[in-house]
Protein backbone atom coordinates (compact mmCIF):
# COMPACT_ATOMS: atom_id res chain seq x y z
CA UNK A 1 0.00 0.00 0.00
CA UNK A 2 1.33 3.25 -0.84
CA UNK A 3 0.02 6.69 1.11
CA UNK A 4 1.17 9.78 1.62
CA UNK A 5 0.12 10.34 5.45
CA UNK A 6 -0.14 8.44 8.09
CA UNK A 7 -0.39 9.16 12.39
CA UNK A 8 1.40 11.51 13.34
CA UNK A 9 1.44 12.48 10.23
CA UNK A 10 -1.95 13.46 9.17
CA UNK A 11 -3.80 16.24 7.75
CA UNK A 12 -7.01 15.35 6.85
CA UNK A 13 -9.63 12.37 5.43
CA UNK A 14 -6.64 10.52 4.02
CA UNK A 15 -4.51 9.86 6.40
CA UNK A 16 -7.54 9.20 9.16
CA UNK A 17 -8.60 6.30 6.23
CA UNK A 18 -4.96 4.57 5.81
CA UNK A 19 -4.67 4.08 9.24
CA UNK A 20 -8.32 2.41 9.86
CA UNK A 21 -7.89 0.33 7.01
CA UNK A 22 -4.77 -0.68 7.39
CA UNK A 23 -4.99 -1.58 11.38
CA UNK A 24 -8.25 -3.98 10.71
CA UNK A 25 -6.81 -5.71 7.60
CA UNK A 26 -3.61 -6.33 9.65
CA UNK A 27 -6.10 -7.49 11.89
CA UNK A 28 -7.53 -9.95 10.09
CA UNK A 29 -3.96 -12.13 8.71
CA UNK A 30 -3.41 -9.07 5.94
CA UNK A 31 0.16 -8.84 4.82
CA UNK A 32 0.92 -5.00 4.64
CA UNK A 33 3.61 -3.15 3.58
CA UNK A 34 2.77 0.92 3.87
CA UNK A 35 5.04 3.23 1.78
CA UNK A 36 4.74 7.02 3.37
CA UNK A 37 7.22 10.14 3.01
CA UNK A 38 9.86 10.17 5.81
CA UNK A 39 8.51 12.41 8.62
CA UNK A 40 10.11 13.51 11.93
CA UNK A 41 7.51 11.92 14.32
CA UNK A 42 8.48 8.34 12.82
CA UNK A 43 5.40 6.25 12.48
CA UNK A 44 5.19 2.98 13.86
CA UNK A 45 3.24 -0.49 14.24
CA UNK A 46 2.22 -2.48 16.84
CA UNK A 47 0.77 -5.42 14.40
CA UNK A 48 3.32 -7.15 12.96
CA UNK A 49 1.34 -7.55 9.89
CA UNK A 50 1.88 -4.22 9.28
CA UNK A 51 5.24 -2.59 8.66
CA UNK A 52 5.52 0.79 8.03
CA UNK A 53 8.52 1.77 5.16
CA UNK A 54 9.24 5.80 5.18
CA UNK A 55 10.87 6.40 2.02
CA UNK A 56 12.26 10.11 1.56
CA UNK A 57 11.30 13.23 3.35
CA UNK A 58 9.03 15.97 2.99
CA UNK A 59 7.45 18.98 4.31
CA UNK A 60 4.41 19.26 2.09
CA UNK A 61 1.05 18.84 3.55
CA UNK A 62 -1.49 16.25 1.35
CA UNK A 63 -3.58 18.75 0.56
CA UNK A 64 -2.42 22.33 0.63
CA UNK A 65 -3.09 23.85 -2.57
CA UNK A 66 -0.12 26.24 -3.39
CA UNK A 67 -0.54 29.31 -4.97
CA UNK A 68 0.20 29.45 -8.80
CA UNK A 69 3.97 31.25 -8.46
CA UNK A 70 4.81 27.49 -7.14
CA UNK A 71 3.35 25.31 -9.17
CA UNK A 72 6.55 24.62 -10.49
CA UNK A 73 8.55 24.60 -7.11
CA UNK A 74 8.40 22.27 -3.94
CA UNK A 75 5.44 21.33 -3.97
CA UNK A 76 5.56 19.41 -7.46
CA UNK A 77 9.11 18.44 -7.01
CA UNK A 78 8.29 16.80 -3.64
CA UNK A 79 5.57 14.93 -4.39
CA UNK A 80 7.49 13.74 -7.66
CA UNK A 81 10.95 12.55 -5.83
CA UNK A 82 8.56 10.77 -3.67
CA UNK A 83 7.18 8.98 -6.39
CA UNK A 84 10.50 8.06 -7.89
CA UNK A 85 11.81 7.10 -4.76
CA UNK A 86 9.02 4.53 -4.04
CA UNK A 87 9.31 3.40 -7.58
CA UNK A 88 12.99 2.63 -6.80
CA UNK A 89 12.62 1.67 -3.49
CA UNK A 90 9.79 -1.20 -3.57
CA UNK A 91 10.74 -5.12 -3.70
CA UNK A 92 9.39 -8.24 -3.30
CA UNK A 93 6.71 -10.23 -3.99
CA UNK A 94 3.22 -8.38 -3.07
CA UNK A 95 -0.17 -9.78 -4.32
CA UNK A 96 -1.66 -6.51 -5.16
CA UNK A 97 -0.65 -2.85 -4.75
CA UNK A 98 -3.11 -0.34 -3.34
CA UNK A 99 -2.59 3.29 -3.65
CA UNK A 100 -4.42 6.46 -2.18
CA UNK A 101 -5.28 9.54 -4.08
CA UNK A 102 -3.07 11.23 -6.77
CA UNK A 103 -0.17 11.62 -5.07
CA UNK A 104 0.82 8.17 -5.22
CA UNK A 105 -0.22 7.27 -8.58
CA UNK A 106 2.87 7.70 -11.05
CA UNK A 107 4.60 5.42 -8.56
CA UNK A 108 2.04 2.92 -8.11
CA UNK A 109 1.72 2.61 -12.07
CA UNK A 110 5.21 1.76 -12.59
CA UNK A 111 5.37 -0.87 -9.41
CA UNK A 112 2.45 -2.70 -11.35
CA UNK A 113 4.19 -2.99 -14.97
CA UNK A 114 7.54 -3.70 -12.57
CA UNK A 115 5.69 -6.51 -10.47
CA UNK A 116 3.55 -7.67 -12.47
CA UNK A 117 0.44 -7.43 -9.71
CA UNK A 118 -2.93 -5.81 -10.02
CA UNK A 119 -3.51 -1.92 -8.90
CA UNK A 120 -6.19 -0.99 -6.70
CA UNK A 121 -6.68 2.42 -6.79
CA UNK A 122 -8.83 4.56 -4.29
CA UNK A 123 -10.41 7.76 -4.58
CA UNK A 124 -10.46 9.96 -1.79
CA UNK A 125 -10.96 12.86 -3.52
CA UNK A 126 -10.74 14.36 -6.88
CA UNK A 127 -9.53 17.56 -8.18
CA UNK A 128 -12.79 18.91 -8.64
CA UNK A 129 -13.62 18.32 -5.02
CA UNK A 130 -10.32 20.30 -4.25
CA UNK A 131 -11.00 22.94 -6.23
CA UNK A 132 -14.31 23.56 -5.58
CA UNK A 133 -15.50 23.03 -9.01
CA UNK A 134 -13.62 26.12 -9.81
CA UNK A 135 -11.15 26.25 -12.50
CA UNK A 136 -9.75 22.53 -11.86
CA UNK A 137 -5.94 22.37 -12.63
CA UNK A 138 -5.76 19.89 -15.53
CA UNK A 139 -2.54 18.93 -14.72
CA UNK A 140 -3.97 16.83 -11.87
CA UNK A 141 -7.28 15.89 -13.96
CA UNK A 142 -4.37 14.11 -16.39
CA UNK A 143 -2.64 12.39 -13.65
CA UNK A 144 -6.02 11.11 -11.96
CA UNK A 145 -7.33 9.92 -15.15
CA UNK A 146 -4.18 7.74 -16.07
CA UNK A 147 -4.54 6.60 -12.92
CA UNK A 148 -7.99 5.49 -12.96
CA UNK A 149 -7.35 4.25 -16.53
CA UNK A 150 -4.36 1.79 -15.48
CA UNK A 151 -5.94 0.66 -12.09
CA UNK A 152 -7.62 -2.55 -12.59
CA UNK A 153 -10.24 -1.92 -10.00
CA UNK A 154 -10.97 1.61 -8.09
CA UNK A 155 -12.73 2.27 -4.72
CA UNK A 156 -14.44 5.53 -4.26
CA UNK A 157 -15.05 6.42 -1.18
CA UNK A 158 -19.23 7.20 -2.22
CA UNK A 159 -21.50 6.92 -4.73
CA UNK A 160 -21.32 10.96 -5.00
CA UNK A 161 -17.45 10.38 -6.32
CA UNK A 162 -18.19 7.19 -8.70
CA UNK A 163 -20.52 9.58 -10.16
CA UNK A 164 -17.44 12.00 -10.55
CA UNK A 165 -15.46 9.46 -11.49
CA UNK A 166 -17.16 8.00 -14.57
CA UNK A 167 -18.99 11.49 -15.62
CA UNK A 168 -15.62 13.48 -15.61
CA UNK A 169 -12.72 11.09 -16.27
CA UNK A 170 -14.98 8.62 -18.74
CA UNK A 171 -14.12 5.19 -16.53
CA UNK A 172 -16.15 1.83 -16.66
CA UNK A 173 -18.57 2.11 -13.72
CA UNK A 174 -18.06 -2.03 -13.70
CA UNK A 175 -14.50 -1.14 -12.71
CA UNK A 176 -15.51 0.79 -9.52
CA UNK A 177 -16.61 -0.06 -6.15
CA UNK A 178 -18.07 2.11 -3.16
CA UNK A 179 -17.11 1.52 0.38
CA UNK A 180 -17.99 4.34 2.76
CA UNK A 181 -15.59 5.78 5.36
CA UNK A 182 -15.85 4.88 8.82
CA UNK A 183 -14.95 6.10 12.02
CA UNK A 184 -13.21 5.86 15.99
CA UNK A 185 -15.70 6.60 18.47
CA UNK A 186 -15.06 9.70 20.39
CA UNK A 187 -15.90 10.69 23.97
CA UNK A 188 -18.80 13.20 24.52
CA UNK A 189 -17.32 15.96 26.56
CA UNK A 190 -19.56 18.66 28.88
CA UNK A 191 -21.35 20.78 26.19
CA UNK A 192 -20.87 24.35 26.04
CA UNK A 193 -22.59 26.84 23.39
CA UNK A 194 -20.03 26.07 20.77
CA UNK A 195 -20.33 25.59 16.99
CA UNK A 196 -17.81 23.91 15.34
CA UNK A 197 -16.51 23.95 12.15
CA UNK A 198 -13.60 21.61 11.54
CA UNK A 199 -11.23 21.34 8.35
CA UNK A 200 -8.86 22.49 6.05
CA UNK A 201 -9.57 26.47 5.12
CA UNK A 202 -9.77 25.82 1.44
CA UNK A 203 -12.52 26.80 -1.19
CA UNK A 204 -13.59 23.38 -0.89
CA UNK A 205 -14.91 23.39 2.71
CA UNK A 206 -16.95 26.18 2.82
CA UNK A 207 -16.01 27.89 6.16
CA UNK A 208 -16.61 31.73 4.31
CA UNK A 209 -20.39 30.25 4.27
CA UNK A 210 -19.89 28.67 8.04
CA UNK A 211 -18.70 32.16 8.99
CA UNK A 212 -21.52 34.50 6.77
CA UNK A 213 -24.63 32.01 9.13
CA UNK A 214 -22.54 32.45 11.82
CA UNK A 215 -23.10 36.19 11.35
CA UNK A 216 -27.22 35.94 11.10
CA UNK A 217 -26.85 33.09 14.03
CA UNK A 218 -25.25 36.17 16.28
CA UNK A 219 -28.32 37.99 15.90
CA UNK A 220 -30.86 35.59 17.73
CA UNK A 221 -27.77 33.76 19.79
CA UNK A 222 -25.85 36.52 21.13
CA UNK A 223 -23.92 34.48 23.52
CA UNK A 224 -22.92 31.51 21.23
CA UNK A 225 -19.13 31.18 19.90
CA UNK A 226 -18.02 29.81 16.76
CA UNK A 227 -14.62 27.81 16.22
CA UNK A 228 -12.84 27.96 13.31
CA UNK A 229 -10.48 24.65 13.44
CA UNK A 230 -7.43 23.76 11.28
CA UNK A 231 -5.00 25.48 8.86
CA UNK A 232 -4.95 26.23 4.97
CA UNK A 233 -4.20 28.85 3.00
CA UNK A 234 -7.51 30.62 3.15
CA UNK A 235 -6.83 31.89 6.97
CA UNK A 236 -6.47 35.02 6.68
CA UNK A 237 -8.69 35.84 4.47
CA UNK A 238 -11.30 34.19 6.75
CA UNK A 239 -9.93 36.09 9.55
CA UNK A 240 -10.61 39.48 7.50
CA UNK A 241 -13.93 38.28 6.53
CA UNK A 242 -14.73 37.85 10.47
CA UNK A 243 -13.70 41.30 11.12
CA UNK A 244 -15.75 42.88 8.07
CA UNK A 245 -18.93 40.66 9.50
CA UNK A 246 -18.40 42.49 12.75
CA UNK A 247 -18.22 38.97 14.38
CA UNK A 248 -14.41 38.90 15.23
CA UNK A 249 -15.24 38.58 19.20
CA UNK A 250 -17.51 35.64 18.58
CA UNK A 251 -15.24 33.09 16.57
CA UNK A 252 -12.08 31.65 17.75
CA UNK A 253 -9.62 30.59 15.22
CA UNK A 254 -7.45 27.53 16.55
CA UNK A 255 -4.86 27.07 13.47
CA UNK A 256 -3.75 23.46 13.62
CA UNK A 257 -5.16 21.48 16.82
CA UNK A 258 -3.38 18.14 17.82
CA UNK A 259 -5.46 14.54 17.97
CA UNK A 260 -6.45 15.10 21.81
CA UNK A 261 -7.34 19.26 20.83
CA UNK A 262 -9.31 17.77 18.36
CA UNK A 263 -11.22 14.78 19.73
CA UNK A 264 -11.82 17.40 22.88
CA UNK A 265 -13.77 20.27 20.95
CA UNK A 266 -15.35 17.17 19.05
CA UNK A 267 -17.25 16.66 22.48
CA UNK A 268 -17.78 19.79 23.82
CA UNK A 269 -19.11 21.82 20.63
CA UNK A 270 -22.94 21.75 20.65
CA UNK A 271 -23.58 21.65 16.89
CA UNK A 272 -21.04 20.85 14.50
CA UNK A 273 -21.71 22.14 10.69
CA UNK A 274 -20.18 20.91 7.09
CA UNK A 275 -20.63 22.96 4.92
CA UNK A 276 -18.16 21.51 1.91
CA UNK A 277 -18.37 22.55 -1.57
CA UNK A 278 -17.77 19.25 -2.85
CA UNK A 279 -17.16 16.69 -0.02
CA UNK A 280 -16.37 13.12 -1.27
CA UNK A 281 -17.34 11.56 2.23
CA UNK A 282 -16.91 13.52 5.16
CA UNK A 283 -15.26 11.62 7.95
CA UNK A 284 -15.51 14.97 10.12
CA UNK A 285 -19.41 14.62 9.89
CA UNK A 286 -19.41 11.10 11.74
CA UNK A 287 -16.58 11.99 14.04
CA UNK A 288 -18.60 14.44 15.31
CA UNK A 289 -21.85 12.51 15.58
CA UNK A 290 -19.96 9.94 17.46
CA UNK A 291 -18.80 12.90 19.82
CA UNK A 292 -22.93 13.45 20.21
CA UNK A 293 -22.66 16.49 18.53
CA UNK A 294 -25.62 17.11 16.23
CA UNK A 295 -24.38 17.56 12.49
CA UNK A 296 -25.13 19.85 9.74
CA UNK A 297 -23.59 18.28 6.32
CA UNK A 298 -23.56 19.80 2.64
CA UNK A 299 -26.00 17.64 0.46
CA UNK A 300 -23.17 17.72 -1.68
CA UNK A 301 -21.12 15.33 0.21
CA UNK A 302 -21.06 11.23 0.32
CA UNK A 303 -21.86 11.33 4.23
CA UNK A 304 -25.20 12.82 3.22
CA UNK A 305 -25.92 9.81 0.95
CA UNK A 306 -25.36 7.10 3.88
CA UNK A 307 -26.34 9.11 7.30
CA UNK A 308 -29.85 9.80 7.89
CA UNK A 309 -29.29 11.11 11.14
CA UNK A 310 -28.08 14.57 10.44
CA UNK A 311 -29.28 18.02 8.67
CA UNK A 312 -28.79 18.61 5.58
CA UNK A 313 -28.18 21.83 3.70
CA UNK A 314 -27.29 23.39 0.73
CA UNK A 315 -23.62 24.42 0.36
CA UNK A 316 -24.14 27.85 -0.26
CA UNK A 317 -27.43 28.41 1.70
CA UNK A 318 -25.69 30.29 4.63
CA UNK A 319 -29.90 31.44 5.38
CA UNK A 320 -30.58 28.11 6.26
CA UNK A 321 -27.76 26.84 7.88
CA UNK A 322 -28.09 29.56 10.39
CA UNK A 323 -31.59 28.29 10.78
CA UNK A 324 -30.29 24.90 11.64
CA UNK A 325 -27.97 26.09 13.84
CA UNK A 326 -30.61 28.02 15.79
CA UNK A 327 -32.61 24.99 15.87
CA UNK A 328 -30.57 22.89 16.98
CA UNK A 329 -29.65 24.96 20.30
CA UNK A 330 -33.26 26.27 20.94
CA UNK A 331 -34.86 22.85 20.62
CA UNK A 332 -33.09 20.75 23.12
CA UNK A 333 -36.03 17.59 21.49
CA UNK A 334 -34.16 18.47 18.04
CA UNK A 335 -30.93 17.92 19.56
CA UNK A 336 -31.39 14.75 21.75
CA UNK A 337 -33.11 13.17 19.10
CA UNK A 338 -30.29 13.40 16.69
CA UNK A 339 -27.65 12.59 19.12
CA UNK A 340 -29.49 9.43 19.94
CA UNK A 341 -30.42 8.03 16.81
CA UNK A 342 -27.06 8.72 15.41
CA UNK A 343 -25.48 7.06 18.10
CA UNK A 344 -27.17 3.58 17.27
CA UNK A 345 -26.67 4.63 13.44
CA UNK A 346 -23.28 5.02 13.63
CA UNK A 347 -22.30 1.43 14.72
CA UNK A 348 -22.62 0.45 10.98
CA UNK A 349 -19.43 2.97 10.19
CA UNK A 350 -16.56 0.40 11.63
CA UNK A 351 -13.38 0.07 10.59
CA UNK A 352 -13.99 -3.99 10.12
CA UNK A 353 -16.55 -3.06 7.76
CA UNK A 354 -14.68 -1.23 5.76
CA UNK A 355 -11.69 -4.09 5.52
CA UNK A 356 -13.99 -6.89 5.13
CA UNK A 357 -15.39 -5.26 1.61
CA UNK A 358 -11.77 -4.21 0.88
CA UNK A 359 -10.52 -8.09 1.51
CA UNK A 360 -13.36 -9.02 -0.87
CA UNK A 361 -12.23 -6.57 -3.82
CA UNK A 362 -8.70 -8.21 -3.14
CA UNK A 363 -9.56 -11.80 -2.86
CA UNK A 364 -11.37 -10.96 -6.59
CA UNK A 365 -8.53 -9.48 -8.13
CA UNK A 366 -6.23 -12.39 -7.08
CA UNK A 367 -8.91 -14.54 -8.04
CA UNK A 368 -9.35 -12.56 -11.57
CA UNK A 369 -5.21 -13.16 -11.77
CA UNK A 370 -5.55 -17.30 -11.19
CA UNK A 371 -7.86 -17.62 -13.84
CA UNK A 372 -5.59 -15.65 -16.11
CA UNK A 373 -2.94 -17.70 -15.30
CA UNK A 374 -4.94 -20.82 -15.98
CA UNK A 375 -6.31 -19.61 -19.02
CA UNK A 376 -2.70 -18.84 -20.18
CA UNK A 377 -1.49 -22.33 -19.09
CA UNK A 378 -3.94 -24.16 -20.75
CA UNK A 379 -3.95 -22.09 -23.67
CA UNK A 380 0.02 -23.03 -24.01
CA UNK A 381 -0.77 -26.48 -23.24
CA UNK A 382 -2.93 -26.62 -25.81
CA UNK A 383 -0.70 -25.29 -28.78
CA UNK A 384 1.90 -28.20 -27.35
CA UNK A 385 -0.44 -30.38 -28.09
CA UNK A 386 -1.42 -29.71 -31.69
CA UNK A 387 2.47 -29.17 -32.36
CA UNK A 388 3.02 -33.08 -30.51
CA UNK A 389 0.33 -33.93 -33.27
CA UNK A 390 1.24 -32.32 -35.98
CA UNK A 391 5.38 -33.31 -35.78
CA UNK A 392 3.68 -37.03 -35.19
CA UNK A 393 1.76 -36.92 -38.96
């Protein structure tokens, strides 16, 4: 398996999803090898399934998109040594090869020619989810679409992506499977009149609409706060937009909060709203809900597909997500209600779940590779045969 994050290091969906999967098909007699960039927290195993190889360094983040003046510099470079190196670097005799996302791809397509093995191939996210829809960089479209082209099976992470995936890169929808995210269950902590946005301050998350409801929310709420969590390049502009909104007093910004920061405003916050752009899954949303934070999602994200116990809004409809916010800390009914039934719901959203269904597109692959091999064998057979006959004549 070949990733680009993985705890400590870890940014985002990605790296949360590589370490779930791997630790419960380790779990279950899986053979894993995980490539990741060289980091300085190192990252270790305690299944000895599961070794983890860090091959290079790097400071770049998974997801940061840089600005245009360096396209060209460390960013790119980075993420292309990386690539070489694991090309280089990998040996042995591996069954399949699973990679994550585009930054692993180039690598992962010369491994399979090199090995010989099948490529599994899963979408996290695409480069019109990262960009919002907005001018996608079609440098990445080209490298996602070779990728999807040369995989022999891809997993998207929901039905909202394989949609993405065969609409806007033309792939076989027979090729692709869907296996939701899932999630660690996190304590509930003592509530306090929080809301909570949580993610990476890019285009595609949405928190200038978080901030513009929390605005109207202010003016029926006047003692609720609002918590902007994480980093990205969008920060200060978010931090202006506060100040123009005249709401600067009311929303904390955290920058980048550790796991135990995180998993603690999880479960005190007393709504928690997603308000993505273009959300593939959403592994914030049922982090939160496992916290017993009520949720607000974007209908345009996979979580909204698969979780009925949650609100869901329009992106853009900052009107209405204020509404739901207000709701959901007037009505206590509203609240409880949510926090229940999402409780029992999310006990389908395991980590064991999500292996098992991965196993089986692995055990087909292999299975797919046998009968190739048979064929092969029995097609050579075969010819020997008619040449036995025809040098007996």
């Amino acid at each position: 398996m070949i990733g680009w994050e993985y705890p400590p290091f870890i940014v985002g969906g990605l790296g949360t999803h590589c370490y779930g999967l791997t630790r419960s098909l380790s779990n279950k007699g899986v053979k894993i090898d995980f490539y990741m960039p060289q980091t300085k927290n190192t990252a270790t195993s305690e299944n000895h399934n599961l070794v983890i190889k860090e091959v290079g360094e790097t400071t770049v983040f998974p997801y940061d998109r840089p600005e245009t003046s360096e396209i060209a510099g460390g960013f790119f470079e980075a993420v292309s040594r990386y690539n070489t190196l694991v090309a280089t670097t990998v040996k042995g005799a591996y069954d399949v090869i699973h990679c994550h996302d585009w930054l692993t791809i180039q690598a992962s397509i010369t491994l399979k020619d090199l090995l010989g093995v099948p490529l599994i191939l899963t979408v996290h996210s695409t480069e019109y989810d990262r960009s919002g829809w907005r001018h996608p960089n079609q440098w990445f479209i080209d490298i996602e679409k070779e990728g999807m082209e040369k995989a022999d099976k891809i997993i998207a992470v929901s039905q909202f992506t394989k949609r993405t995936i065969i609409e806007k890169y033309g792939i076989n929808p027979d090729k692709i499977t869907v296996i939701y995210n899932a999630v660690y269950p996190i304590s509930e902590g003592e509530k306090q009149k929080l809301v909570l946005f949580l993610g990476r301050l890019t285009i595609q998350k949405g928190a200038d609409v978080f901030l513009r409801a929390a605005k109207k929310v202010t003016e029926f709420e006047p003692d609720v706060r609002f918590v902007v969590a994480g980093t990205g390049d969008l920060l200060p502009e978010l931090i202006t937009q506060a100040v123009k909104l005249g709401i600067s007093n009311r929303v904390i910004f955290t920058d980048h909060l550790t796991d135990g920061e995180m998993k603690h405003i999880y479960g005190i916050a007393s709504v928690y709203v997603m308000p993505s752009v273009s959300e593939p899954f959403g592994i914030t949303a049922l982090e939160a809900i496992s916290a017993g934070t009520p949720t607000i999602v974007s209908k345009t994200s996979g979580v909204s597909e698969t979780f009925q116990n949650c609100l869901k809004v329009d992106f853009w409809d900052s009107d209405e997500i204020a509404n739901k916010i207000i709701s959901l800390l007037r009505y206590e009914s509203l609240s409880t209600s949510l926090t229940e039934n999402g409780r029992k719901e999310i006990e389908r959203f395991t980590w064991d779940n999500v292996a098992e269904k991965t196993l089986d597109v692995y055990n087909g692959l292999t299975i797919e590779r046998l009968k190739k091999q048979l064929e092969e064998r029995e097609r050579i057979y075969q010819l020997n045969i008619k040449d036995l006959h025809h040098k007996k004549k």
